[in-house]
Protein backbone atom coordinates (compact mmCIF):
# COMPACT_ATOMS: atom_id res chain seq x y z
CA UNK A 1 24.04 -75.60 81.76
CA UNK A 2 23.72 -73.91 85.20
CA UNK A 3 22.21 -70.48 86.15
CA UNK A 4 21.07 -69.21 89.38
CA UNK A 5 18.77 -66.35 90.03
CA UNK A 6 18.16 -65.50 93.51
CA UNK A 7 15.79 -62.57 94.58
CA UNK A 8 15.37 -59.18 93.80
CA UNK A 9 18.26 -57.89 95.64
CA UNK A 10 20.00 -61.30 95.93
CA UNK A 11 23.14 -63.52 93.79
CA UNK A 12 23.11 -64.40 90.17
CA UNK A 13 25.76 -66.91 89.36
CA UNK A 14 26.47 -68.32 86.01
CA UNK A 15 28.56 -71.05 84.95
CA UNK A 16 28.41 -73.14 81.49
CA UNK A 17 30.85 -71.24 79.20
CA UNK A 18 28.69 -69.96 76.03
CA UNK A 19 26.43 -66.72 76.35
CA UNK A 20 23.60 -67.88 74.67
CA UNK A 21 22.03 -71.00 73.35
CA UNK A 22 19.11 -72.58 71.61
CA UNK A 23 16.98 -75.60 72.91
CA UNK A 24 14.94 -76.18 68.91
CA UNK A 25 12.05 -74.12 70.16
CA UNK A 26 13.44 -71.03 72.12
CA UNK A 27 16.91 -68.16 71.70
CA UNK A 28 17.87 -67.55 75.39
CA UNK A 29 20.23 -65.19 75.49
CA UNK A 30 22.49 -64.32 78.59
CA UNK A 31 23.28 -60.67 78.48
CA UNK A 32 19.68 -60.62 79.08
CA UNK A 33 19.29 -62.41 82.34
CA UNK A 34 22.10 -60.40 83.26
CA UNK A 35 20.64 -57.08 82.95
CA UNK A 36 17.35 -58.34 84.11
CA UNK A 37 19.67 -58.96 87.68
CA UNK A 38 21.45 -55.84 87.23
CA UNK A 39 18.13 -53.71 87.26
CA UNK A 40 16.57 -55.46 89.82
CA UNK A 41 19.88 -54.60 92.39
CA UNK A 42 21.37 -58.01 92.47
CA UNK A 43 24.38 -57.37 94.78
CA UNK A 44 26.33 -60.76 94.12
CA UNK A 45 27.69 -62.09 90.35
CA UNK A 46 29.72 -65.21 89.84
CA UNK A 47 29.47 -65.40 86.37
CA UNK A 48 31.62 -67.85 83.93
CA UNK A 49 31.45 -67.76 80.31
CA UNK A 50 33.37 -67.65 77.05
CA UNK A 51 33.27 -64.32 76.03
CA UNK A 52 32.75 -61.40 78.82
CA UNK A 53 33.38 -59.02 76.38
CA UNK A 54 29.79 -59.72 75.27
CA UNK A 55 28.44 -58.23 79.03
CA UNK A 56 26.34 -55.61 78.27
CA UNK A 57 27.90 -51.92 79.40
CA UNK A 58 25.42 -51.53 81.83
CA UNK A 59 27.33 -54.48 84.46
CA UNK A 60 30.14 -51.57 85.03
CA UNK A 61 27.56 -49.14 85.96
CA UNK A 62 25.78 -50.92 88.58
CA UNK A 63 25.53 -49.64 91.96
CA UNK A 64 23.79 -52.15 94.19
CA UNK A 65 27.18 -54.57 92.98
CA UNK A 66 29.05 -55.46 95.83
CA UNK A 67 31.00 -59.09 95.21
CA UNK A 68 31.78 -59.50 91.41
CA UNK A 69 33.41 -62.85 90.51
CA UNK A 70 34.32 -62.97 85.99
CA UNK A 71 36.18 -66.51 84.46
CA UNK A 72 36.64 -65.76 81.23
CA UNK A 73 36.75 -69.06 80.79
CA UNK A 74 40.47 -69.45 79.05
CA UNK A 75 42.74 -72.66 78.64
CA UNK A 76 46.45 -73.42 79.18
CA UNK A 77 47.82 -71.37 75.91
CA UNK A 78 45.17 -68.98 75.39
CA UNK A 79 43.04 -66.37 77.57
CA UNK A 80 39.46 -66.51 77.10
CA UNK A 81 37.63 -63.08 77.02
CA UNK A 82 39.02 -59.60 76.06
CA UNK A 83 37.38 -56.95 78.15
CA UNK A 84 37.16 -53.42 77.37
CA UNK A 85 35.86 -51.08 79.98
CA UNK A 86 33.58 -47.92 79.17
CA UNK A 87 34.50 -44.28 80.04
CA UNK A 88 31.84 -43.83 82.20
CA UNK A 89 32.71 -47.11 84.74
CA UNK A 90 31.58 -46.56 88.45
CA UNK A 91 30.80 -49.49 90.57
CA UNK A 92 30.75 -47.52 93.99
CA UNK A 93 29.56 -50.41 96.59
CA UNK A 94 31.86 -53.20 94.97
CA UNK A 95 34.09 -54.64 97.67
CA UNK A 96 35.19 -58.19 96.02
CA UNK A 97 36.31 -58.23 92.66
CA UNK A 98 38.04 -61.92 91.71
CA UNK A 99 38.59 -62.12 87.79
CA UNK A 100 40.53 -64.65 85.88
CA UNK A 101 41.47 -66.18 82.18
CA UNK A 102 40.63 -62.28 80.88
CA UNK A 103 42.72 -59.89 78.78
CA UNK A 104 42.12 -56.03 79.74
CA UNK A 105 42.26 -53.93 76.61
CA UNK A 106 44.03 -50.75 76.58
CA UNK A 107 43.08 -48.66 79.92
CA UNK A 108 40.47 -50.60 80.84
CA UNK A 109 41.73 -52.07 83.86
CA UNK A 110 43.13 -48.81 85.56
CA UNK A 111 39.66 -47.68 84.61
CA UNK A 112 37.81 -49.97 86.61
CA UNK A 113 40.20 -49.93 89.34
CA UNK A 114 39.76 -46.46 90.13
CA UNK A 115 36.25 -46.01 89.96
CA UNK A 116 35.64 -48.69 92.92
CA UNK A 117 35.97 -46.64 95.68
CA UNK A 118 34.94 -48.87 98.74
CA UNK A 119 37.31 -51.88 97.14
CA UNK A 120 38.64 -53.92 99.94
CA UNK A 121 39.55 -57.48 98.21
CA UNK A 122 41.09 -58.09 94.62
CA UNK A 123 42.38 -60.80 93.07
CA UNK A 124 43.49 -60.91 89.38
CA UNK A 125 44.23 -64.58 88.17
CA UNK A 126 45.50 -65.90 84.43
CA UNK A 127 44.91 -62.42 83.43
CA UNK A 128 46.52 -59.66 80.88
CA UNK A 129 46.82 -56.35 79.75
CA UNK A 130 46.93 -55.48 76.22
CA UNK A 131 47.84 -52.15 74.38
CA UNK A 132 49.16 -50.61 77.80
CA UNK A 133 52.30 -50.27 79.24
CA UNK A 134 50.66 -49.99 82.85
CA UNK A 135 48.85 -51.53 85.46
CA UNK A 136 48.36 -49.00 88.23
CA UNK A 137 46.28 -50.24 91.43
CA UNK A 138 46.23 -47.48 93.37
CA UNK A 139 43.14 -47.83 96.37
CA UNK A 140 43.24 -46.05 99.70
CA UNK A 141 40.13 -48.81 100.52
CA UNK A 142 41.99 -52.01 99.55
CA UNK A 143 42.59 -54.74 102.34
CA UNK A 144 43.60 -57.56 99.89
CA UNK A 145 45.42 -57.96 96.40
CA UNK A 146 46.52 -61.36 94.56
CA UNK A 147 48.05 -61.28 91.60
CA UNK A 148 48.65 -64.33 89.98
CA UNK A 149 50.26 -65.44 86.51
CA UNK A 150 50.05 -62.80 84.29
CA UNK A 151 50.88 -63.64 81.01
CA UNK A 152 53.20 -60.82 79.52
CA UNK A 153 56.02 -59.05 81.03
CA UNK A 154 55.59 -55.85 78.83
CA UNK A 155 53.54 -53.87 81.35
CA UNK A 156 54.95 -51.74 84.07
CA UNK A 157 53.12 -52.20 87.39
CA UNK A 158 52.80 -49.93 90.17
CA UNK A 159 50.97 -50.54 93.54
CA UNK A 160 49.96 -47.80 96.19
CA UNK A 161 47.68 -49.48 98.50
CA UNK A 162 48.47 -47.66 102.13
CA UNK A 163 46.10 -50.40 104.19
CA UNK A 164 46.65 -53.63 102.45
CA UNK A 165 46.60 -55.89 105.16
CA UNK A 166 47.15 -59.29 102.66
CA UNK A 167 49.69 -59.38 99.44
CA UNK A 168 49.72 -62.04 97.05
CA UNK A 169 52.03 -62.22 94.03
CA UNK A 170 52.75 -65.50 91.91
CA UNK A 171 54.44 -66.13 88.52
CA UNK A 172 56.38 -64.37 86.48
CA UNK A 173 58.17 -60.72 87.42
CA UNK A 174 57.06 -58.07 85.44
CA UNK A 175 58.47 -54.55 85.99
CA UNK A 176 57.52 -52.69 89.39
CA UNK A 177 57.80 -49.97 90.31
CA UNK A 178 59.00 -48.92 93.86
CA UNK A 179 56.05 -49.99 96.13
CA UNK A 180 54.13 -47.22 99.00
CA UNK A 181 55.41 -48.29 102.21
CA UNK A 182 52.29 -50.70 103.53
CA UNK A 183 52.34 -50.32 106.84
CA UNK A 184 49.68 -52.06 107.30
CA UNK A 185 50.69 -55.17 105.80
CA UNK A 186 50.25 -58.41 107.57
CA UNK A 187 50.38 -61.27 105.76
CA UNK A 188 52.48 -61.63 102.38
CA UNK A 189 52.84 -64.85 99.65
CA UNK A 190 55.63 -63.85 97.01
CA UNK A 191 56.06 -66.94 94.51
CA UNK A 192 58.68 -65.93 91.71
CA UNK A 193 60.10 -67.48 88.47
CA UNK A 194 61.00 -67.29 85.20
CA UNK A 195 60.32 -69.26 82.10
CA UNK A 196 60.87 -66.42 79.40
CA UNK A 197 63.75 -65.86 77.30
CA UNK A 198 66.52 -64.39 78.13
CA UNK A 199 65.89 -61.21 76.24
CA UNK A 200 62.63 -60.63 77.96
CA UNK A 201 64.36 -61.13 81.27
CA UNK A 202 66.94 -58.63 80.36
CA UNK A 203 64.13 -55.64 79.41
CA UNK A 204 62.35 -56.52 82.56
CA UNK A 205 65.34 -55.76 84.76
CA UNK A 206 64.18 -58.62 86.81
CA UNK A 207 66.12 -57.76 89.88
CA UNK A 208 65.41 -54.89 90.22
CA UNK A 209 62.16 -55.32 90.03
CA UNK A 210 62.26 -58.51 92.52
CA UNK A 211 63.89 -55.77 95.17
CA UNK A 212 61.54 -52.97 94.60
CA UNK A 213 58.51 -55.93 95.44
CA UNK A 214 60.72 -57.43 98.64
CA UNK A 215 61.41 -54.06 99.52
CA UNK A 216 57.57 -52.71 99.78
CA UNK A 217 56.58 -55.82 102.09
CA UNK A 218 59.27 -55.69 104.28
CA UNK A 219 56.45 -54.59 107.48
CA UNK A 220 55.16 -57.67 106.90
CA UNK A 221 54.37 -59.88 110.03
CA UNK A 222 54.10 -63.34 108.29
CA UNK A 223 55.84 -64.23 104.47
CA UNK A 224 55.79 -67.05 102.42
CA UNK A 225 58.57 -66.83 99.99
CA UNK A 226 59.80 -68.86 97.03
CA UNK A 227 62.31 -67.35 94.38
CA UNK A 228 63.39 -69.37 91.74
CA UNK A 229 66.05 -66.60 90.59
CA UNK A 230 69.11 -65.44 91.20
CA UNK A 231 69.55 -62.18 93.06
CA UNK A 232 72.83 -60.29 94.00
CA UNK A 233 71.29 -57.62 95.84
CA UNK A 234 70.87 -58.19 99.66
CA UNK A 235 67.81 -58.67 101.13
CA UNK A 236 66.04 -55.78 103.36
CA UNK A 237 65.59 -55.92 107.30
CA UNK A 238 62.01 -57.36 108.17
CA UNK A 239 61.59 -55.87 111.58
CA UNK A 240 58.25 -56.92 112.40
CA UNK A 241 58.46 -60.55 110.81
CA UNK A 242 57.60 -63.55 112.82
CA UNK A 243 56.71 -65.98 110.66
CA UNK A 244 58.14 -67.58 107.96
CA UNK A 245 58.03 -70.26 105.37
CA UNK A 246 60.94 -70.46 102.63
């Protein structure tokens, strides 16, 4: 087991998969340790464990937070944590937020999302949502997204990010809605494919939703673009694209 604990206002980082454990003489418990960092303005977490859902409500209220790394610690066929986010979330320094192998829980996601105002960098990875029919990452502050293998389709999602400089979307399509013209946009990676049936490609409306993501990073100066589906619709016009890798 590994734990770090780094000064008062320093970076707690956690990695060994359980959330408490017993050596025959002492109960340590790590919801504890966590709070202790929380309360004692810890601005960095990198914390790994089985069940994040055990985290006491107190982590979404912090305000000295400012990088915030969660592994939920999942496998291959099945995600590791569920994570439901309080009413009262508000995490107003974060700037990094990288969480993967979690499921979201009803609104919990859009929650969090919108009650980090200074967000610059986010970056959701082997993740879910569950009981909503909508992820909406909408951030005035945001300079990065990735988006990685999500593992349903059944979710709508809608981005409005006006300075996203970096866009990262791999795996599966799930529906999108038309993106906010991101002006700002640099640098994009778009990885696409499909492995579900071919009634869950149908309700997606893949292509359109494949035209509504090319068409929102078409400012882009630099793409990287694999599409492992078939697409009648004609491409848009990237005007300020010089560099490209297909």
């Amino acid at each position: 087991m590994i734990g770090f604990l780094h000064g008062i206002m320093g970076f707690f980082s956690w990695n060994d998969g359980i959330s408490s454990w017993n050596d025959g003489d002492h109960d340590f418990d790590v919801s504890g340790w966590i709070c202790a960092a929380l309360c004692r303005g810890v601005k960095e977490i990198d914390l790994k464990l089985n069940n994040l859902g055990d985290v006491s409500p107190v982590f979404f209220t912090c305000h000295s937070l400012v990088n915030l790394k969660l592994d939920g610690v999942g496998s291959l066929d099945e995600l590791g944590s569920n994570i439901e986010v309080p009413s009262d979330v508000f995490l107003g320094n974060l700037k990094t937020f990288y969480i993967r192998n979690s499921k979201f829980v009803g609104d919990s996601i859009n929650r969090l999302i919108s009650n980090c105002h200074v967000l610059e960098d986010l970056a959701f990875i082997g993740c879910d949502v569950a009981n909503a029919s909508e992820l909406n990452i909408q951030s005035p502050s945001l300079k990065k997204l990735a988006l990685s293998n999500f593992y349903s389709l059944d979710h709508v999602m809608v981005i409005n990010a006006p300075n996203l400089v970096y866009f990262q979307y791999s795996g599966e399509i799930v529906e999108v809605h038309p993106l906010s013209n991101m002006k700002s946009l640099e640098k994009a990676e778009l990885r696409i494919w499909f492995q579900s049936s071919d009634d869950e490609i149908q309700d997606c409306d893949y292509e359109t939703s494949v035209a509504h993501l090319i068409q929102g990073i078409c400012n882009v100066r630099s793409l990287s673009f694999s599409l492992e589906v078939e697409i009648s619709s004609q491409l848009p016009v990237f005007h300020n694209l010089i560099e490209l890798e297909f």
